[in-house]
C-alpha atoms as a PDB file:
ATOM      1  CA  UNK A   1      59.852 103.371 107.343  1.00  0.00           C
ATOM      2  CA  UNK A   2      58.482 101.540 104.466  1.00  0.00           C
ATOM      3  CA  UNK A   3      54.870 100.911 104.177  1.00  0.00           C
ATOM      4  CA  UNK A   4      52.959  97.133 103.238  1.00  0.00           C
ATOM      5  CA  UNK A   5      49.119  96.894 102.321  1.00  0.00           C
ATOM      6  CA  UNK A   6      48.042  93.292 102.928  1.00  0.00           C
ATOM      7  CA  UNK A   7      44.794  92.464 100.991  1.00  0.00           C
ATOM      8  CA  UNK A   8      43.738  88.862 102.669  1.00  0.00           C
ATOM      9  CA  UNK A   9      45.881  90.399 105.534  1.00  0.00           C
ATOM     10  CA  UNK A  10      42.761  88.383 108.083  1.00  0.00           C
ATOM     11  CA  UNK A  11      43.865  85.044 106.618  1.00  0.00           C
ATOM     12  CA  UNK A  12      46.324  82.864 107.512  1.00  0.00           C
ATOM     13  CA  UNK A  13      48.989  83.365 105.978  1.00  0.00           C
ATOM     14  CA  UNK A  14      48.472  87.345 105.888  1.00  0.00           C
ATOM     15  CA  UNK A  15      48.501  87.212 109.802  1.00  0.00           C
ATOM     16  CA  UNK A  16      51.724  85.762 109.109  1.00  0.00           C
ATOM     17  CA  UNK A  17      53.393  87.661 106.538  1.00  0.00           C
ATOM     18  CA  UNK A  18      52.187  91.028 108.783  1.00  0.00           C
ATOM     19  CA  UNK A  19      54.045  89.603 111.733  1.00  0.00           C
ATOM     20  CA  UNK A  20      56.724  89.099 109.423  1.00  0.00           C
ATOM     21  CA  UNK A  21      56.623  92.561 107.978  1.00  0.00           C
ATOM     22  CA  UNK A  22      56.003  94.400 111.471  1.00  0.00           C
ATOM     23  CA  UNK A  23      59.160  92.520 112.936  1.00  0.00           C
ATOM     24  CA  UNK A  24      61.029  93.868 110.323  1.00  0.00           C
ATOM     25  CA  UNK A  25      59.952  97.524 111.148  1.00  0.00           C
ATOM     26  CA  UNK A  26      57.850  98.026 108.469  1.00  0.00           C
ATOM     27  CA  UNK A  27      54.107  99.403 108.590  1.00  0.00           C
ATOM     28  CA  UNK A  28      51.402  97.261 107.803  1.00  0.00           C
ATOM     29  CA  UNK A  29      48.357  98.135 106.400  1.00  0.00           C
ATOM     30  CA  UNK A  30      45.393  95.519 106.023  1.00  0.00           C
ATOM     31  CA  UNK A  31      42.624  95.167 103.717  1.00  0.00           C
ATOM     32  CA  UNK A  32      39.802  92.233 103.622  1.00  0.00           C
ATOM     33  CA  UNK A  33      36.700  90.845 105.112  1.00  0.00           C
ATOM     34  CA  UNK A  34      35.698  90.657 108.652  1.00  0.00           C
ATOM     35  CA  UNK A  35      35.409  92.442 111.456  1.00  0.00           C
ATOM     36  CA  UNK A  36      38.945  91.846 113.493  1.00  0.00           C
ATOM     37  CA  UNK A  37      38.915  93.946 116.528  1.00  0.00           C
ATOM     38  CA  UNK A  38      42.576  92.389 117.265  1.00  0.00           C
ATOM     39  CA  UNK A  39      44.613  93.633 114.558  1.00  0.00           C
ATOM     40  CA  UNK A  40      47.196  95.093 115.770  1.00  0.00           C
ATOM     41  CA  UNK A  41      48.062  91.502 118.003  1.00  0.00           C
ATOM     42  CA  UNK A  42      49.566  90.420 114.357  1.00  0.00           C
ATOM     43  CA  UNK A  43      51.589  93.179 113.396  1.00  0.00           C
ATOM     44  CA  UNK A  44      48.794  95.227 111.285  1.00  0.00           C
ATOM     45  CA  UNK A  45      48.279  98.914 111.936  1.00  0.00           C
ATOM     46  CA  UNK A  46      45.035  99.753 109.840  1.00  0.00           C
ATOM     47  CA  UNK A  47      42.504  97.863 109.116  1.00  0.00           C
ATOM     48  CA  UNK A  48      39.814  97.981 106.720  1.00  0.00           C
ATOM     49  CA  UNK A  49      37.211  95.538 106.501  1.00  0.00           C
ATOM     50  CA  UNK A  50      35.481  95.313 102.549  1.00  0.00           C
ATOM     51  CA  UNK A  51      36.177  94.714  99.430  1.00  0.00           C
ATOM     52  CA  UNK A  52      39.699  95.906  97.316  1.00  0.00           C
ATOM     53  CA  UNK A  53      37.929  98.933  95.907  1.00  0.00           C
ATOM     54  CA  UNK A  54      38.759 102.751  94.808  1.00  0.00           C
ATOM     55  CA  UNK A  55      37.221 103.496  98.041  1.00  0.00           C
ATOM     56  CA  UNK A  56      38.825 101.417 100.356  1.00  0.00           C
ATOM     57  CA  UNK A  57      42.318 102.038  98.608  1.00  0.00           C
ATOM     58  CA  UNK A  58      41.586 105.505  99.127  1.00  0.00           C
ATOM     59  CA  UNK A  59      40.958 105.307 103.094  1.00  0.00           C
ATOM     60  CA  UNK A  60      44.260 103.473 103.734  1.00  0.00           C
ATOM     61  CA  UNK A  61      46.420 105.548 101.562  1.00  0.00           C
ATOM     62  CA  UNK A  62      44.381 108.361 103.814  1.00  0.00           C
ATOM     63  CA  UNK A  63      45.169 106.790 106.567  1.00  0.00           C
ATOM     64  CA  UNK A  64      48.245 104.962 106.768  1.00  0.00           C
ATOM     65  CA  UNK A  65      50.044 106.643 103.709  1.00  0.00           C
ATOM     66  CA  UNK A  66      51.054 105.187 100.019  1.00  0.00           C
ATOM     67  CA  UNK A  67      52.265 101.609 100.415  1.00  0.00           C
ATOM     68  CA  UNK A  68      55.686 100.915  98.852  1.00  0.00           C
ATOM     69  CA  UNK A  69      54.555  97.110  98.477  1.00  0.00           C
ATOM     70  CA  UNK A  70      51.266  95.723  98.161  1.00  0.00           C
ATOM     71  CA  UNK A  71      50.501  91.923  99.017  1.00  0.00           C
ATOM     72  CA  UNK A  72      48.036  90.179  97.069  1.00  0.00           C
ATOM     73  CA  UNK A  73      46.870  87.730  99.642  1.00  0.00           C
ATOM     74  CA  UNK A  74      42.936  87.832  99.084  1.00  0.00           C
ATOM     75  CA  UNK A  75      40.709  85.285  97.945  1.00  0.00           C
ATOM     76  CA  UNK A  76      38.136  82.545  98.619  1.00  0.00           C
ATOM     77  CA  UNK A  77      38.999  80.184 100.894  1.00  0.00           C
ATOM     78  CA  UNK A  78      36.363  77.423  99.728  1.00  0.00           C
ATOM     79  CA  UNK A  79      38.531  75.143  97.353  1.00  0.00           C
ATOM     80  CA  UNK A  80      35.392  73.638  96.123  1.00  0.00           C
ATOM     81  CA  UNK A  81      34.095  76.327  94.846  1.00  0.00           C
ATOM     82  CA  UNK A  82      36.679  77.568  93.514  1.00  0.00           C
ATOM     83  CA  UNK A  83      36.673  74.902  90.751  1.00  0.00           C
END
């Protein structure tokens, strides 16, 4: 079974992509802000909530193994800051 890490995987459009993914048969890992008690509803099967660290890198490839793709999904979601 291949393995997916999701950073952003909260958002939108990582909900999305982890359905996606999950449907597929793959194993989703998810990495971002938040706490999100409902996780697993969109496909994901860790989460960690913080920053994309050593740390937090480490605990999922603890946890849910090496991915074999990584999604960069994360990011600020306040367009006016971001200019």
């Amino acid at each position: 079974m291949k393995r997916a890490l999701i950073t952003g995987a909260h958002g939108f459009i990582g909900q999305n992509l982890a359905r996606f993914l999950s449907a597929q048969g793959q194993s989703v890992a998810g990495l971002g802000h938040g706490a999100w008690p409902e996780f697993r509803t969109c496909g994901v099967s860790t989460w960690v909530n913080g920053e994309i660290d050593h740390g937090n890198l480490d605990a999922i490839a603890a946890m849910h193994g090496s991915p074999d793709t990584i999604f960069h999904l994360a990011g600020g979601s306040l367009v006016a800051l971001s200019f």
